[in-house]
Protein backbone atom coordinates (compact mmCIF):
# COMPACT_ATOMS: atom_id res chain seq x y z
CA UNK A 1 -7.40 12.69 34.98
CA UNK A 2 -10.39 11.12 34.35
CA UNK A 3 -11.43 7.29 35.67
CA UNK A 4 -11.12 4.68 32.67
CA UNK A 5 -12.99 1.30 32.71
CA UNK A 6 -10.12 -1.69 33.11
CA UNK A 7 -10.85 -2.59 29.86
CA UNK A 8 -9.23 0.36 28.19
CA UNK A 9 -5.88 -1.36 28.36
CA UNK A 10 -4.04 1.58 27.10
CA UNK A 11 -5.41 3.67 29.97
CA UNK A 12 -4.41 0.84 32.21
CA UNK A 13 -1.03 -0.11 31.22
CA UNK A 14 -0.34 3.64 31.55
CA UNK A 15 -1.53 3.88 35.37
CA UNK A 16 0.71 1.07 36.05
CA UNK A 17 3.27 2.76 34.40
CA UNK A 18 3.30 4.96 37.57
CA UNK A 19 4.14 2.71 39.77
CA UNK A 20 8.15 3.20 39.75
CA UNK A 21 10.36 0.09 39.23
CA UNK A 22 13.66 -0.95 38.60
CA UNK A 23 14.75 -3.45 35.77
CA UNK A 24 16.17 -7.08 35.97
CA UNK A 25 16.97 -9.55 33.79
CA UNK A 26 15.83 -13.16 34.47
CA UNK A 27 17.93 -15.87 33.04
CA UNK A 28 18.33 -19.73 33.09
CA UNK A 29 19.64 -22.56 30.66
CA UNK A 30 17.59 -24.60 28.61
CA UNK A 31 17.44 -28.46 28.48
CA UNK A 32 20.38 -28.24 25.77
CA UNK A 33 22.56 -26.03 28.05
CA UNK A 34 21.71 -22.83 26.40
CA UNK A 35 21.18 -19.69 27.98
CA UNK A 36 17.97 -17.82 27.58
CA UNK A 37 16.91 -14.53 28.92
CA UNK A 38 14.34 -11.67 29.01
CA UNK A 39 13.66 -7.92 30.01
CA UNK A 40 11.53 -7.96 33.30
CA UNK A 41 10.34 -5.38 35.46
CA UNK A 42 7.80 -7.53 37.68
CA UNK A 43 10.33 -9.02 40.41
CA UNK A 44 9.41 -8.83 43.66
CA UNK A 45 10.29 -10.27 47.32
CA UNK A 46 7.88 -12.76 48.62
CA UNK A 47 9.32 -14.30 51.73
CA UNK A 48 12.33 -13.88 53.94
CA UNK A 49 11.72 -17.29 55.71
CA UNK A 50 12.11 -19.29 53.19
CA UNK A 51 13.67 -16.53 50.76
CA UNK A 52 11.91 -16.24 48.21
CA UNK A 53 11.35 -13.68 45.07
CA UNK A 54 8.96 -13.91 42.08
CA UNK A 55 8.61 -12.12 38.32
CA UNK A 56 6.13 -12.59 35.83
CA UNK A 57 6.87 -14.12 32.08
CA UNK A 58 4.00 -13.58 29.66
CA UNK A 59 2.14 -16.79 28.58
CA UNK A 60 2.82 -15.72 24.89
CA UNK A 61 7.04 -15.26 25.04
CA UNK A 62 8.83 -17.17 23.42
CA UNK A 63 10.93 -18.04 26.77
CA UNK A 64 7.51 -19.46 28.61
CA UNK A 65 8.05 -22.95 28.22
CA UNK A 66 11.62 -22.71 29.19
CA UNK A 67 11.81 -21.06 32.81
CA UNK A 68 8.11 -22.90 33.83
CA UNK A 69 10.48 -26.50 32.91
CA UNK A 70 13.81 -24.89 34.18
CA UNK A 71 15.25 -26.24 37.58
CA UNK A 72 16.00 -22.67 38.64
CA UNK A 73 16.92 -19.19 37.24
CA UNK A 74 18.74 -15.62 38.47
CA UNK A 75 17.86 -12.39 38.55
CA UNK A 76 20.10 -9.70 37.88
CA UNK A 77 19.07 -6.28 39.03
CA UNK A 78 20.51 -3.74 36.43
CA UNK A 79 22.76 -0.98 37.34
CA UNK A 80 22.08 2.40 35.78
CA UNK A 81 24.86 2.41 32.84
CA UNK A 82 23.11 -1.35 31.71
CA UNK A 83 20.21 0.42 29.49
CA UNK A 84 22.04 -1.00 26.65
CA UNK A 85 21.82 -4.50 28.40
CA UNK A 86 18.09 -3.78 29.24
CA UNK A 87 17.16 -2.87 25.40
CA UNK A 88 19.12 -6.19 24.25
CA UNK A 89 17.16 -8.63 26.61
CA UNK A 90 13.87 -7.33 25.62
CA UNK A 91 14.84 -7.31 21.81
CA UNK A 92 14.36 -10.81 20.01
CA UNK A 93 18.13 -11.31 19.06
CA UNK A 94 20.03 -14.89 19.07
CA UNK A 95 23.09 -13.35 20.35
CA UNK A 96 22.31 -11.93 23.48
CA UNK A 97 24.77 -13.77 25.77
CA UNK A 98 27.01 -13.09 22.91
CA UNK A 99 26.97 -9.44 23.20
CA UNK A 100 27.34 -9.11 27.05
CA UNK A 101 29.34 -10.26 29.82
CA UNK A 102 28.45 -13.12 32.11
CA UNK A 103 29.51 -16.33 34.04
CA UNK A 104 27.37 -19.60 35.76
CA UNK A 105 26.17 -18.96 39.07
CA UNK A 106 26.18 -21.44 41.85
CA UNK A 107 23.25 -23.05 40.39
CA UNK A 108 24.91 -22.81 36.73
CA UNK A 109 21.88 -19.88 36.15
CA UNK A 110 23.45 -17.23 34.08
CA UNK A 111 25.16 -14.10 36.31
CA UNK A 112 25.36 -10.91 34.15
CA UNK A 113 28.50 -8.72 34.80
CA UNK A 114 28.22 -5.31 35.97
CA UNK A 115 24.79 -5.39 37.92
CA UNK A 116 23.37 -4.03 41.27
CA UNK A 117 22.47 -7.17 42.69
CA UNK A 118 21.98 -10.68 41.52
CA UNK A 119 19.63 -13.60 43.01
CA UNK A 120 20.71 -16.84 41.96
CA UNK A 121 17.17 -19.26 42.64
CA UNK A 122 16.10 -22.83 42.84
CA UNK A 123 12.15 -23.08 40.98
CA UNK A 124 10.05 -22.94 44.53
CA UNK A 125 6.51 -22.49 42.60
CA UNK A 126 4.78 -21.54 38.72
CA UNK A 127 1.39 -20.01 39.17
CA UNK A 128 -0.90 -19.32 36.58
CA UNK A 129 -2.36 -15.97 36.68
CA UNK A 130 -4.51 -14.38 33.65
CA UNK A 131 -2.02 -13.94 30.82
CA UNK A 132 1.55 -14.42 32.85
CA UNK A 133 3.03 -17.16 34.74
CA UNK A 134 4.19 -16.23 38.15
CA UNK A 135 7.80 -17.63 38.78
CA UNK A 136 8.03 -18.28 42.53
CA UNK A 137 12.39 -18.96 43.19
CA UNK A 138 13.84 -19.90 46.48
CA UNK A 139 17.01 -17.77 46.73
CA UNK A 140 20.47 -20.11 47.06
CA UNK A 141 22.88 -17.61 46.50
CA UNK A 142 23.12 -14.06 45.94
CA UNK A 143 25.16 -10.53 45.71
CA UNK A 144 24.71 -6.85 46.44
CA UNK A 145 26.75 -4.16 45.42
CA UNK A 146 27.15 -0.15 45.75
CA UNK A 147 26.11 0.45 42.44
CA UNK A 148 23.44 2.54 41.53
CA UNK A 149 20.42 0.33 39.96
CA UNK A 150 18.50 1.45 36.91
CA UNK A 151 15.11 2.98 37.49
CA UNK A 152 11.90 2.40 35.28
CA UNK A 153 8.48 4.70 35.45
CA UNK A 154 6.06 5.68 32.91
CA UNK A 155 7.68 3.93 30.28
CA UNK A 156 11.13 5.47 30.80
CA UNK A 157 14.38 4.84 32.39
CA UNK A 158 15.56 6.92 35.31
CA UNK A 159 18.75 6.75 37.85
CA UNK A 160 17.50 7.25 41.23
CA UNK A 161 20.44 9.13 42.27
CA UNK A 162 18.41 11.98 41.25
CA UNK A 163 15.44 11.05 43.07
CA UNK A 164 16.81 12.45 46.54
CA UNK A 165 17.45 15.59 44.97
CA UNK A 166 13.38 15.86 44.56
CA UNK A 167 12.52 14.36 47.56
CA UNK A 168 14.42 15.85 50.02
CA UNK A 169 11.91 17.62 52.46
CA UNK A 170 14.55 19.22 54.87
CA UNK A 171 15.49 21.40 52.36
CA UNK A 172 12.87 24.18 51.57
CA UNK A 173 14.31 24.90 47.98
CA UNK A 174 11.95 25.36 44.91
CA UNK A 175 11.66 22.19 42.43
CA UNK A 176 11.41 23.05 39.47
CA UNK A 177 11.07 19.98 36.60
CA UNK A 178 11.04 20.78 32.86
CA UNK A 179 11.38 19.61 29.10
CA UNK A 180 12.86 20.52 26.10
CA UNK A 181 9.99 19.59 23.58
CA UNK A 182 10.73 19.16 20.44
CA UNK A 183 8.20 18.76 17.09
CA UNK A 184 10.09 18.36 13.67
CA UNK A 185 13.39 21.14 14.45
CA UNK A 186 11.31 23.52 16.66
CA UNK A 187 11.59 23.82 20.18
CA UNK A 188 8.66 24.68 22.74
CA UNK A 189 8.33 28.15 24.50
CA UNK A 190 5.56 29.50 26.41
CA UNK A 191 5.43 33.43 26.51
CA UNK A 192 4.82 35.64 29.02
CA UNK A 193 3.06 38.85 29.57
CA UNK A 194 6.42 40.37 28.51
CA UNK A 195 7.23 38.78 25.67
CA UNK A 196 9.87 36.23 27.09
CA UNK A 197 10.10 32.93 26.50
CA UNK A 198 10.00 29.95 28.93
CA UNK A 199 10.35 26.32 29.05
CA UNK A 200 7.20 24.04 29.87
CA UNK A 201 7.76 23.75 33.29
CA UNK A 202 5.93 22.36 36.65
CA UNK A 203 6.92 21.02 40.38
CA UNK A 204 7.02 18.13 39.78
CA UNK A 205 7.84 15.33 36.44
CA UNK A 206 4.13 14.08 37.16
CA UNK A 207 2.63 17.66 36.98
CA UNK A 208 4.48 18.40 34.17
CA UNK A 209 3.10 15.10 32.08
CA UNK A 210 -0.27 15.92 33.13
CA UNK A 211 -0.38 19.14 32.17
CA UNK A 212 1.29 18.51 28.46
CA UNK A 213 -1.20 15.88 28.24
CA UNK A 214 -3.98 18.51 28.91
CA UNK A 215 -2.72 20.24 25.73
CA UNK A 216 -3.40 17.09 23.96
CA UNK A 217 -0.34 16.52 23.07
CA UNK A 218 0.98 13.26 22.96
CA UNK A 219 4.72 13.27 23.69
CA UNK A 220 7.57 10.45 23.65
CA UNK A 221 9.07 11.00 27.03
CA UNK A 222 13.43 11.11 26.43
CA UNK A 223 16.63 10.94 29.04
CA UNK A 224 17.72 13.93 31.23
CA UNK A 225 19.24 17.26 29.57
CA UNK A 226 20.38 18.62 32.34
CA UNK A 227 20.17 18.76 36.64
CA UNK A 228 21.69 21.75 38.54
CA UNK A 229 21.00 24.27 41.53
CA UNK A 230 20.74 27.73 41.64
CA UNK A 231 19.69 30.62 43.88
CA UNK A 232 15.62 29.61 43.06
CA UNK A 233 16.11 26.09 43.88
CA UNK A 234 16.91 22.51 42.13
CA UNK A 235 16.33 22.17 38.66
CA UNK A 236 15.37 19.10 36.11
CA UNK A 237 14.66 19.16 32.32
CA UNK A 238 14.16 16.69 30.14
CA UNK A 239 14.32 15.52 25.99
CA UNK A 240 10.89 15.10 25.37
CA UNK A 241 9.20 14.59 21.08
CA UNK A 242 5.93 15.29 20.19
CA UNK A 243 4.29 12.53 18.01
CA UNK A 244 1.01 14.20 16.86
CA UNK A 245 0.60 17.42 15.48
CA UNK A 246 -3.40 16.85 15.86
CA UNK A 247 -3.33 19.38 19.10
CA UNK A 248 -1.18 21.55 17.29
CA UNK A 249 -3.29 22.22 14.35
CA UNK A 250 -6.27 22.82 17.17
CA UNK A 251 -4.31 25.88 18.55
CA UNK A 252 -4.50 24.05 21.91
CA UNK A 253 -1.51 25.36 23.66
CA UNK A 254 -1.89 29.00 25.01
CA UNK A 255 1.00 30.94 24.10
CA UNK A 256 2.51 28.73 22.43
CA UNK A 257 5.44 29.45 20.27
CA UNK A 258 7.52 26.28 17.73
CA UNK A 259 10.73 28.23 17.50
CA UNK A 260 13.43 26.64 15.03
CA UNK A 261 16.26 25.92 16.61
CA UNK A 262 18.12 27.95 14.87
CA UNK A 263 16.35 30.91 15.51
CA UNK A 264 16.39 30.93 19.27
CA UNK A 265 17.70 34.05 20.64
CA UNK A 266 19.06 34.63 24.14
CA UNK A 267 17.81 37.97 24.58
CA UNK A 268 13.72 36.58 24.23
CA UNK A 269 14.87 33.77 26.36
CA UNK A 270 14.08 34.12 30.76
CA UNK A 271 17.50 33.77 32.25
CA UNK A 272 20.76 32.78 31.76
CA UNK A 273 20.63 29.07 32.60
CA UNK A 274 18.00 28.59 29.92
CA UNK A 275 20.07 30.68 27.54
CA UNK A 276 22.90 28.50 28.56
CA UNK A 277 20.88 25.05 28.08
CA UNK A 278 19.64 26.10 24.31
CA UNK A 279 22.92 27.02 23.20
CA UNK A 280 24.19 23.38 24.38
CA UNK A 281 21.10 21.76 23.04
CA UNK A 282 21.83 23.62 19.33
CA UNK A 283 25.03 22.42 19.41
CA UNK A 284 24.55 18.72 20.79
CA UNK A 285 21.90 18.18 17.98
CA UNK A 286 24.06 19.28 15.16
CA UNK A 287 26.78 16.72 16.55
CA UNK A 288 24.24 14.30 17.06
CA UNK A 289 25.83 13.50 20.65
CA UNK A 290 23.46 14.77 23.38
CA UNK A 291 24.79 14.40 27.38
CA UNK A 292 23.31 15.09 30.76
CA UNK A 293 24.73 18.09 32.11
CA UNK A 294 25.37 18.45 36.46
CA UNK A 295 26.14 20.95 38.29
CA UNK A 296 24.72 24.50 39.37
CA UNK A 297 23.56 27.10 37.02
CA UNK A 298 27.01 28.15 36.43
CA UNK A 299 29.25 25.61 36.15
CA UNK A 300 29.37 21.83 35.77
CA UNK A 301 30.09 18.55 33.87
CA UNK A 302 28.24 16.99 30.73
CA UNK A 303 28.38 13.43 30.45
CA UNK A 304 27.27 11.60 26.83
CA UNK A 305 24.81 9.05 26.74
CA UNK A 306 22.92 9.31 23.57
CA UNK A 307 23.79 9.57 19.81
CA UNK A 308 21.12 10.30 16.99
C-alpha cells in the first residue's frame, strides 16, 4: 500500500477506517424538550476519576448547536441486531424517536431500548478541534449488559462474536477468509491449474481487501454469507459488489472467470462446502432474502438479515 499525503482525504478517511470501532448513538433534548440524536462512532473513555467519556459532532450537523448548548447527553452503545437503529440515526429523518424504542434517563437524556451499554452524562467540557467539536460528559449514571455490541471497520458493520474465532492463537487451525463477489449476475472464480474454480480467498479479511484492491477493483464491502469449521480449519466469506468495471475491461485479474449465476456447476467448483454455499447463494438471490449461515461444513443454521 503505498504512503498518501494527509491531504488525500479519501486515502485518509480509508486508513482510519481500519481502526475497528463499535457504534453509539448520542442523544439529548433540545431547549423545547425535543429529542435529538445522531450516528457516532468517535466515543471514547477519558477519565475514570472523574468519569468521563467524549465523541465528536461535526461542526457542519445539523445537531451542533444543540449538544454544545445541551446540559448533558447519553450514549448508547449499540448491540449487534440495532444496524437498523444505526442506519436511522445517521439518516436525516424527523421521526427518529418515533420509530424506535426509548425512555428519559436519570438526567432526562434519551435511553434507547435494546443496547449494550448506555452512559447517561452531565456536559463536563466542548472543545474545538479542526472541523468537530469534542463533547467532554461526566458520567452520572449508567448500564452494562451481556449483549453483544455492534462492530464497525472499514466502512462496514461486524459482530465481534466472530472475532475470537480469528483470533484465537491456541488453536493452530487454518483461517481461511473469503467473498462472494458479485458484478451485474456473475459471480467471481479464480481457476486453477486444473481447471477448478475457487473463491477469492486470503488469511485474513485485511489480506483479502488488499489483494482485490491490487486487481483494481473497487468493491462495496457486504454482511457475512456464511462462518463454519471443517477438517482445514475456520472459514469466513463474505457478500462483496464490484462498482467499476474499469479493471475488468483491463483484463487485470489473472484467471479470472464472471460466471452467471445460473451457470455455476458443482462439478468445476473445489469442494463440497463451496458447492454447498453457491447453491444457497442461487437460491437466496432469487428469493431476495439472503442469511448468514453457522455451523461446520456439513451442517448448520441460516439466520436472515438482509432482503433485496
Amino acid at each position: 500500500m503505498k504512503t498518501s499525503d494527509v491531504d488525500d482525504t479519501r486515502a485518509l478517511r480509508g486508513a482510519l477506517g481500519v481502526f475497528l470501532t463499535g457504534i453509539t448513538v448520542i442523544t439529548t433534548l433540545d431547549k423545547r424538550g425535543t429529542p435529538r440524536g445522531f450516528t457516532a462512532n468517535s466515543f471514547s473513555s477519558v477519565s475514570l476519576n472523574p468519569p468521563l467519556v467524549s465523541v465528536c459532532v461535526s461542526m457542519d450537523a445539523a445537531s451542533n448547536k444543540v449538544f454544545t448548548e445541551a446540559d448533558g447527553f447519553s450514549i448508547n452503545i449499540l448491540s449487534e441486531s440495532q444496524r437498523d437503529i444505526s442506519n436511522l440515526f445517521a439518516s436525516k429523518r424527523a421521526d427518529k424517536f418515533l420509530c424506535s424504542k426509548w425512555t428519559h434517563g436519570y438526567l432526562r437524556n434519551p435511553i434507547l431500548s435494546d443496547v449494550a451499554a448506555w452512559f447517561d452524562c452531565r456536559q463536563y467540557k466542548t472543545v474545538v478541534a479542526g472541523d468537530h467539536i469534542i463533547l467532554i460528559g461526566e458520567v452520572v449514571k449508567f448500564h452494562s449488559t451481556d449483549r453483544c455490541p455492534l462492530g464497525y471497520y472499514g466502512g462496514n458493520y461486524f459482530s465481534p462474536d466472530f472475532l475470537p474465532l480469528a483470533a484465537n492463537q491456541e488453536e493452530k487451525k487454518k483461517i481461511t477468509v473469503g467473498a462472494i463477489v458479485r458484478f451485474d449476475e456473475k459471480v467471481l472464480f479464480l481457476s486453477d491449474d486444473d481447471g477448478i474454480w475457487r473463491l477469492p480467498t486470503a488469511t485474513s479479511a485485511a489480506k483479502l481487501r488488499q489483494m482485490i484492491a491490487t486487481w483494481g477493483l473497487r468493491v462495496d464491502w457486504g454482511f457475512l454469507f456464511a462462518v463454519f469449521e471443517g477438517d482445514e480449519g475456520h472459514s469466513i466469506y463474505y457478500h462483496a459488489q464490484i462498482t467499476d468495471d474499469s479493471a475488468l475491461l483491463a483484463g487485470a485479474i489473472p484467471r479470472a472467470h464472471f460466471v452467471p449465476v445460473a451457470d455455476i456447476s458443482d462439478e468445476k467448483l473445489a469442494n463440497d462446502a463451496t458447492a454447498a454455499m453457491m447453491r444457497r447463494y442461487r437460491t437466496e438471490r432469487q428469493h431476495g432474502a439472503f442469511g448468514v449461515y453457522v455451523g461446520d461444513d456439513v451442517e448448520g443454521d441460516v439466520c436472515t438479515v438482509n432482503k433485496q
